[in-house]
N, C-alpha and C. Protein backbone atom coordinates (compact mmCIF):
# COMPACT_ATOMS: atom_id res chain seq x y z
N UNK A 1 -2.71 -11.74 10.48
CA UNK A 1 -1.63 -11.12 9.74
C UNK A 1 -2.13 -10.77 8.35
N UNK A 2 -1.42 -9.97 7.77
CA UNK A 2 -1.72 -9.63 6.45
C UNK A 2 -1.87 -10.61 4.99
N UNK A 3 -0.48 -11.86 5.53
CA UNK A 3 -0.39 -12.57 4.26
C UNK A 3 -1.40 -13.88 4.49
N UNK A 4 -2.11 -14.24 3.47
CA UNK A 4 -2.98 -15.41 4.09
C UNK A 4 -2.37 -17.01 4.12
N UNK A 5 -3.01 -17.86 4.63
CA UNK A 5 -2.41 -18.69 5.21
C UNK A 5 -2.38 -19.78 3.71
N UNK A 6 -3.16 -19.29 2.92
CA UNK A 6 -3.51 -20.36 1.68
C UNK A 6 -2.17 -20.35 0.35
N UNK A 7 -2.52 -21.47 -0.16
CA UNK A 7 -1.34 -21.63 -1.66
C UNK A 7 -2.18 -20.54 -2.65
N UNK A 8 -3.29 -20.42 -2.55
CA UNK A 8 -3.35 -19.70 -3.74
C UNK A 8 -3.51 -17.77 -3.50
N UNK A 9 -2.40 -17.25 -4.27
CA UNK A 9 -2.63 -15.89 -4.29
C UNK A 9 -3.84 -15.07 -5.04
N UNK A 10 -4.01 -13.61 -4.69
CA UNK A 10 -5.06 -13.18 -5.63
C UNK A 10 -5.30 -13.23 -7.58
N UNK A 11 -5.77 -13.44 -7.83
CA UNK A 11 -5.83 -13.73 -9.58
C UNK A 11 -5.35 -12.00 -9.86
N UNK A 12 -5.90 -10.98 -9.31
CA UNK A 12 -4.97 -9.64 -9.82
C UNK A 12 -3.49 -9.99 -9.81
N UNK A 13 -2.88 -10.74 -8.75
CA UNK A 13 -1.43 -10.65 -8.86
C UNK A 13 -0.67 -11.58 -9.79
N UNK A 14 -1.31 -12.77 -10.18
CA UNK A 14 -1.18 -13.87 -11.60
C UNK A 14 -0.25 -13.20 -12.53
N UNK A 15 -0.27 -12.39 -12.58
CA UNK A 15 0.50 -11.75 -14.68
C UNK A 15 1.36 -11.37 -13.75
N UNK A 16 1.60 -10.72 -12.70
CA UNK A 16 3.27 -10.16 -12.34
C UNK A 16 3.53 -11.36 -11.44
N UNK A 17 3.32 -11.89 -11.02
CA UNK A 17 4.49 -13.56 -10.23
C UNK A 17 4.57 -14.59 -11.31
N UNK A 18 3.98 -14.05 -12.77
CA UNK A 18 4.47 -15.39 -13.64
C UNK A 18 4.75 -15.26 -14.96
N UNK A 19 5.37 -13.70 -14.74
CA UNK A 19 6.06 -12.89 -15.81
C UNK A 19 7.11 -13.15 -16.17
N UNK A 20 7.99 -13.42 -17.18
CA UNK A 20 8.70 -14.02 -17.37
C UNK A 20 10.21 -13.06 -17.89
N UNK A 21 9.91 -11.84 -18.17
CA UNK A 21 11.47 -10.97 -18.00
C UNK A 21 11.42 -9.52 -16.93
N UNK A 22 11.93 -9.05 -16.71
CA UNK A 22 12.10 -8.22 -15.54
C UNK A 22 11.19 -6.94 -16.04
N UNK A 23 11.46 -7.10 -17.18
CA UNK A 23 10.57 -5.78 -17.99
C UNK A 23 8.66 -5.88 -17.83
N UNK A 24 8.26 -6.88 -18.33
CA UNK A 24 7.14 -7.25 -18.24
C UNK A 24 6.85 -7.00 -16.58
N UNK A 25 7.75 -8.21 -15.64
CA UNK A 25 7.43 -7.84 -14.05
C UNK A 25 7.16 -6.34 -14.10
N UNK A 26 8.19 -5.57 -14.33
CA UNK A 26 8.06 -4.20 -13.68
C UNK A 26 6.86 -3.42 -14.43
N UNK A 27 6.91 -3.71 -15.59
CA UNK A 27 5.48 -2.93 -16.23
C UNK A 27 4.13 -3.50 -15.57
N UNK A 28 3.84 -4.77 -15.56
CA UNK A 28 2.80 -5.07 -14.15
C UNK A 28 2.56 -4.95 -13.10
N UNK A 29 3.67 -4.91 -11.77
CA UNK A 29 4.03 -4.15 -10.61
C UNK A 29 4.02 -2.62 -10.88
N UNK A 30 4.05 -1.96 -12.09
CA UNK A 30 3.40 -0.51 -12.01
C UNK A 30 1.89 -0.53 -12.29
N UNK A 31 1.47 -1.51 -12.92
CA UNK A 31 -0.14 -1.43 -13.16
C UNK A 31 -0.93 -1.96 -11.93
N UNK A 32 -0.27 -3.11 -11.01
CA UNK A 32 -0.97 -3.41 -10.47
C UNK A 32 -1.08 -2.27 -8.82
N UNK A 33 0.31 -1.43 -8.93
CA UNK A 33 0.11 -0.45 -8.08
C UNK A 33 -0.86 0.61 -8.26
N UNK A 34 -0.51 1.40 -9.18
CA UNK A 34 -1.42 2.71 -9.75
C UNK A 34 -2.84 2.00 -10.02
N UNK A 35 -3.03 0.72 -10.44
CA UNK A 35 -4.23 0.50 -10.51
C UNK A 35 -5.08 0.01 -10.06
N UNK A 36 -4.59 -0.51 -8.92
CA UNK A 36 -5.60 -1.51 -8.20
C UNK A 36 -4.84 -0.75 -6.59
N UNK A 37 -3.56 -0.70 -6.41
CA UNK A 37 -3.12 -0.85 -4.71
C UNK A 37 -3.69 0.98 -4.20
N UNK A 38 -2.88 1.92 -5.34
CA UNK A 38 -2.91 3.47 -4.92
C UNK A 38 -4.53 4.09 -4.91
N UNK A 39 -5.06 3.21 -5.68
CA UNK A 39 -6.82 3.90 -5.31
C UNK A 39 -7.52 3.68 -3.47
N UNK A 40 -7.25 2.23 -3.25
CA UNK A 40 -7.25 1.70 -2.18
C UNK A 40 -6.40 2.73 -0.86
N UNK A 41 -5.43 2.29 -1.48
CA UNK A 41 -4.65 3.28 -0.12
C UNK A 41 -4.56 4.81 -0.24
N UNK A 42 -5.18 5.95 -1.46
CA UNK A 42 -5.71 6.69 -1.60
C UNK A 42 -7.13 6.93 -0.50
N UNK A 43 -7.92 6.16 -0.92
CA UNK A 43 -9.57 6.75 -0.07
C UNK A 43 -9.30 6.51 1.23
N UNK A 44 -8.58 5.66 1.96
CA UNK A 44 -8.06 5.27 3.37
C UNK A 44 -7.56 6.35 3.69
N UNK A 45 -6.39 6.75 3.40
CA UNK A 45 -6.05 7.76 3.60
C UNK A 45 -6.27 9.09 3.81
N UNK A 46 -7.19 9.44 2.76
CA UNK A 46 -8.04 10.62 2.99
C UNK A 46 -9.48 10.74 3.94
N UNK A 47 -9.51 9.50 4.65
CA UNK A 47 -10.53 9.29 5.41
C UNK A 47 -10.22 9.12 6.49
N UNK A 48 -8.88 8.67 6.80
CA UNK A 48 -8.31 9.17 8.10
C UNK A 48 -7.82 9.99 8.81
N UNK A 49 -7.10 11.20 7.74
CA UNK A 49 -6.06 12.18 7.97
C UNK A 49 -7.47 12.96 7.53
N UNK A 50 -8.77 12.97 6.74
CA UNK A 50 -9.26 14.12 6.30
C UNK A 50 -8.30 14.68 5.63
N UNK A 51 -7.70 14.50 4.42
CA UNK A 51 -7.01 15.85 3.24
C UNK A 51 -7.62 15.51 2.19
N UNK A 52 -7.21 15.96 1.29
CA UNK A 52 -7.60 15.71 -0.43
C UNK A 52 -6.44 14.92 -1.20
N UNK A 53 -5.15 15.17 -0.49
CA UNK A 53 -3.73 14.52 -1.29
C UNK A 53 -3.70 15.28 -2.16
N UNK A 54 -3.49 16.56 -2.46
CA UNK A 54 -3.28 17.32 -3.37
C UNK A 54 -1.89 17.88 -3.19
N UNK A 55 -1.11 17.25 -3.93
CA UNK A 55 0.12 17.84 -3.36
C UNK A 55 0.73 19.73 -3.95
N UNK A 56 -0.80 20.29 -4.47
CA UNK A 56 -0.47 21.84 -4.22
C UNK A 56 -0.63 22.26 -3.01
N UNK A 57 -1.22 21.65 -2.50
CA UNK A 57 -2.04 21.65 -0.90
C UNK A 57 -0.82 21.81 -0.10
N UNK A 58 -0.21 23.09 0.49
CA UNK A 58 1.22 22.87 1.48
C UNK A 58 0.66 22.89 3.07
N UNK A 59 -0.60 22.77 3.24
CA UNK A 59 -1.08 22.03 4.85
C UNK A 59 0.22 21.06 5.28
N UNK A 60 0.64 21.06 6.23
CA UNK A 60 1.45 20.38 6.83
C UNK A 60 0.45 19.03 6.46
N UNK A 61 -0.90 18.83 7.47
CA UNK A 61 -1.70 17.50 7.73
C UNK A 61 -1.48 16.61 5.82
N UNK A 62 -1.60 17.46 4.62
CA UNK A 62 -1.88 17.00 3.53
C UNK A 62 -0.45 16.63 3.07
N UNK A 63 0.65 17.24 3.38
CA UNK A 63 2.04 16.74 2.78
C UNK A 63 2.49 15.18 3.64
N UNK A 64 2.09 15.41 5.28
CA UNK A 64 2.17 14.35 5.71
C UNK A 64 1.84 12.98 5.23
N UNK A 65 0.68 13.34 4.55
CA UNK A 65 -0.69 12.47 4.19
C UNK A 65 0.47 11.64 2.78
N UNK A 66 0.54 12.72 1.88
CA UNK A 66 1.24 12.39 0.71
C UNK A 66 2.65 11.27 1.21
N UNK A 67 3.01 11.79 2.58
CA UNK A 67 4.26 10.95 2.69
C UNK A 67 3.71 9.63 3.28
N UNK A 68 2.42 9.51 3.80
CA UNK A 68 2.53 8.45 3.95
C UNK A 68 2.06 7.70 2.80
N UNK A 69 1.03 8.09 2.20
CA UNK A 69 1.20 7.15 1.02
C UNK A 69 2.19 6.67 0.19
N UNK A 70 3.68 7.68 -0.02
CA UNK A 70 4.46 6.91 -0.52
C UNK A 70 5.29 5.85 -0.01
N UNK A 71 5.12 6.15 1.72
CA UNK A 71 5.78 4.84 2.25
C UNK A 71 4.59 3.35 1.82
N UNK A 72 3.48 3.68 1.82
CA UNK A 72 2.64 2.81 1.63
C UNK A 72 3.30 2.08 0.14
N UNK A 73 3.42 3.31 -0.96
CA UNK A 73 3.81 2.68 -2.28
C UNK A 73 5.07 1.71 -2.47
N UNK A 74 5.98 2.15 -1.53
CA UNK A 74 7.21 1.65 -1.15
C UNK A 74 7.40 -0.20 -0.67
N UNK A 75 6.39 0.25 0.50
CA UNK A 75 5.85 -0.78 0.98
C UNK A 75 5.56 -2.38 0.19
N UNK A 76 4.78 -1.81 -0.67
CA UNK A 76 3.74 -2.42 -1.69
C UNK A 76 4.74 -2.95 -2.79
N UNK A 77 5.85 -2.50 -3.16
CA UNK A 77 6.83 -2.74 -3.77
C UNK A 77 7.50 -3.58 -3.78
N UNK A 78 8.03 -3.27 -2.33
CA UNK A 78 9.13 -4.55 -1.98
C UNK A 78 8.59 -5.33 -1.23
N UNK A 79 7.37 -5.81 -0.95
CA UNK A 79 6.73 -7.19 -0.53
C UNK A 79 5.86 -8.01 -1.91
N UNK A 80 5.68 -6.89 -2.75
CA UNK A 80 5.17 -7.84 -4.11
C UNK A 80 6.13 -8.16 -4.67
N UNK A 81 7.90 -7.82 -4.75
CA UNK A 81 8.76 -7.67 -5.38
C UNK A 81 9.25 -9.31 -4.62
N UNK A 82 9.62 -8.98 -2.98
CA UNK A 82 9.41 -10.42 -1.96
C UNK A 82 9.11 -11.55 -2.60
N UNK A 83 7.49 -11.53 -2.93
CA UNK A 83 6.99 -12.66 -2.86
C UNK A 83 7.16 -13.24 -4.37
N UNK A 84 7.15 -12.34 -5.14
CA UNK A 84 7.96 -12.99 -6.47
C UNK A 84 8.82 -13.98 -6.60
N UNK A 85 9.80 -13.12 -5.99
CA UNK A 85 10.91 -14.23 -5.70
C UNK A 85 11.49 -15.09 -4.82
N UNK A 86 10.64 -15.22 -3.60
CA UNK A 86 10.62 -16.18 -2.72
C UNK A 86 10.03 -17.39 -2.65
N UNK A 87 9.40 -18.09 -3.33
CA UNK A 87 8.42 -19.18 -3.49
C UNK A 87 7.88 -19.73 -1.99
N UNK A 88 8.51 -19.65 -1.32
CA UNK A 88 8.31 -20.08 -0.35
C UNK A 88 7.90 -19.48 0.89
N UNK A 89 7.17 -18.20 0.56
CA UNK A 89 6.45 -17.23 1.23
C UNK A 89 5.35 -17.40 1.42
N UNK A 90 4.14 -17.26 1.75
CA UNK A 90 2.92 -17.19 1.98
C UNK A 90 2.04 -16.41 0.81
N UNK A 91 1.24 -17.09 0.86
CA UNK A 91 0.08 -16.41 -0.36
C UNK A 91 -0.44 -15.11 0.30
N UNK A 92 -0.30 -14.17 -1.07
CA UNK A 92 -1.56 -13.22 -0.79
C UNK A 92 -2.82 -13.27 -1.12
N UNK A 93 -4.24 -13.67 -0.68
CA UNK A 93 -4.99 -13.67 -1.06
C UNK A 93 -6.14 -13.04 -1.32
N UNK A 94 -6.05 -12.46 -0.93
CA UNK A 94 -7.40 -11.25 -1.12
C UNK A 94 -6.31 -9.53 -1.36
N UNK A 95 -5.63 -9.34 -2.20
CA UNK A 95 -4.55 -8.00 -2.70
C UNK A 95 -5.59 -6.67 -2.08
N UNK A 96 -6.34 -6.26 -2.42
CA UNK A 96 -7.38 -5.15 -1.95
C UNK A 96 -7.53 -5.17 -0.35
N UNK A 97 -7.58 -6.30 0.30
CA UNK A 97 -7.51 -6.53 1.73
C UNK A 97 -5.69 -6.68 2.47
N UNK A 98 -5.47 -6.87 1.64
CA UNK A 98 -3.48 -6.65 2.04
C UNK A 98 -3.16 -5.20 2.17
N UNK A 99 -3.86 -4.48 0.84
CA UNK A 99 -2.99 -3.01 0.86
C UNK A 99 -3.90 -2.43 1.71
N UNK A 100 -5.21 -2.33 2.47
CA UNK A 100 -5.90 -1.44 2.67
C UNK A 100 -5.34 -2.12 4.25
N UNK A 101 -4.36 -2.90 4.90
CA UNK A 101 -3.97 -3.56 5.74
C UNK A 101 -2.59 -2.56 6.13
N UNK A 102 -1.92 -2.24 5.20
CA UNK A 102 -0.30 -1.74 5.22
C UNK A 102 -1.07 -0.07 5.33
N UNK A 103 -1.78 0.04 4.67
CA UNK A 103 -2.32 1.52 4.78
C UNK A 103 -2.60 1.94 5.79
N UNK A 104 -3.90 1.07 6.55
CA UNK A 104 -3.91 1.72 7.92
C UNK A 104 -3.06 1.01 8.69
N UNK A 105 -2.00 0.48 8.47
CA UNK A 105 -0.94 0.26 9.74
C UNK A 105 0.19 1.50 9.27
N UNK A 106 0.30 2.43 8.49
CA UNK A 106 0.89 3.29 8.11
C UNK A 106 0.16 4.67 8.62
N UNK A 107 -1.05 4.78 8.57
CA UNK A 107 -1.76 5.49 9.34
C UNK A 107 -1.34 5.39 10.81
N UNK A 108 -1.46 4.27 11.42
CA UNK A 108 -1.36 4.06 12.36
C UNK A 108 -0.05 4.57 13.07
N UNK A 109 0.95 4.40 12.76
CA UNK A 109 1.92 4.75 12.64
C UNK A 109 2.12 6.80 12.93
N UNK A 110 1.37 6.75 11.79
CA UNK A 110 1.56 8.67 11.86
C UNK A 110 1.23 9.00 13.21
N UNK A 111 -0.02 8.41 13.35
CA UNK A 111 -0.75 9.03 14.75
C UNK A 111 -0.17 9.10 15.91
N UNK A 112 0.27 7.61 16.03
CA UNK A 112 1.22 7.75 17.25
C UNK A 112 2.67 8.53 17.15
N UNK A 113 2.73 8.83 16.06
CA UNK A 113 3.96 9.86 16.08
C UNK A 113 3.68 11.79 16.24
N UNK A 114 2.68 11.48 16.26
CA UNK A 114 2.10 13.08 16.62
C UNK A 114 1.93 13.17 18.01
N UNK A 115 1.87 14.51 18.25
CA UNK A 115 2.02 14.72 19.77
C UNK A 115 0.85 14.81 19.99
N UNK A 116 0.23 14.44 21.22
CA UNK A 116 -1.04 13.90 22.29
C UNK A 116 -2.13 14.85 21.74
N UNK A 117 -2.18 16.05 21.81
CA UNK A 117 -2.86 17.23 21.43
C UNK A 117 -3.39 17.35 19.36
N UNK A 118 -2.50 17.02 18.83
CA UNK A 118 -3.00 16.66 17.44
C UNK A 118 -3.56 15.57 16.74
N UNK A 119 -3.06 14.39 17.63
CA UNK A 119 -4.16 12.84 17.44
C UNK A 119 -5.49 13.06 17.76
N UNK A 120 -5.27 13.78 19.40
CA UNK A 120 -7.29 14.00 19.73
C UNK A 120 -7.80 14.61 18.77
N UNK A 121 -7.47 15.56 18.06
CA UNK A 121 -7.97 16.21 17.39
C UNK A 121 -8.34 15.80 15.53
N UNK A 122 -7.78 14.59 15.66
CA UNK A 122 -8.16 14.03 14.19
C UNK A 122 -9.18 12.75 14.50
């Protein structure tokens, strides 16, 4: 599974699970997305679907691409948002190996939602 079995979470995630007003949380849950989760689930992405993520890019394959990364961002949100406030959840321990986990199960996802003829072909 994705969450690891250990008490201790990744040291990237430290400053947002022990932040102490909602403001601070949310200004760290944006750094630790844009800066550490969206690069990760960025190069995955473009290495599976082949696009650039350019969202001038109106390719069907590249807008898709864009949507799945934001379910990915979404994702990433409300399970770091979760484990904040659940104490009693499971550690994340290795964060870079979690998101690049939700990414290609989001990938995964697309593919089988395409019809038989456009999966072979990626």
């Amino acid at each position: 599974m994705t969450l690891q079995g250990t008490d201790k979470n990744d040291g990237s995630l430290a400053g947002f699970l022990q932040a102490a007003t909602e403001s601070d949380s949310d200004c760290l849950l944006d750094e630790l997305i844009s800066g550490h989760a969206m690069p990760t689930a960025r190069n995955i992405i473009r290495n599976k679907l082949r696009v650039i993520l350019d969202p001038a890019d109106g390719s069907y394959t590249n807008q898709e691409a864009l949507e799945i990364l934001s379910d990915v961002q979404t994702t990433l949100v409300d399970e770091l948002r979760r484990l904040k406030n659940a104490s009693g959840r499971k550690a994340i321990g290795d964060f870079r190996a979690y998101v690049a986990v939700i990414t290609y199960h989001a990938c995964y996802r697309y593919f089988r939602g395409l019809p038989r003829t456009l999966a072979a072909q990626k």
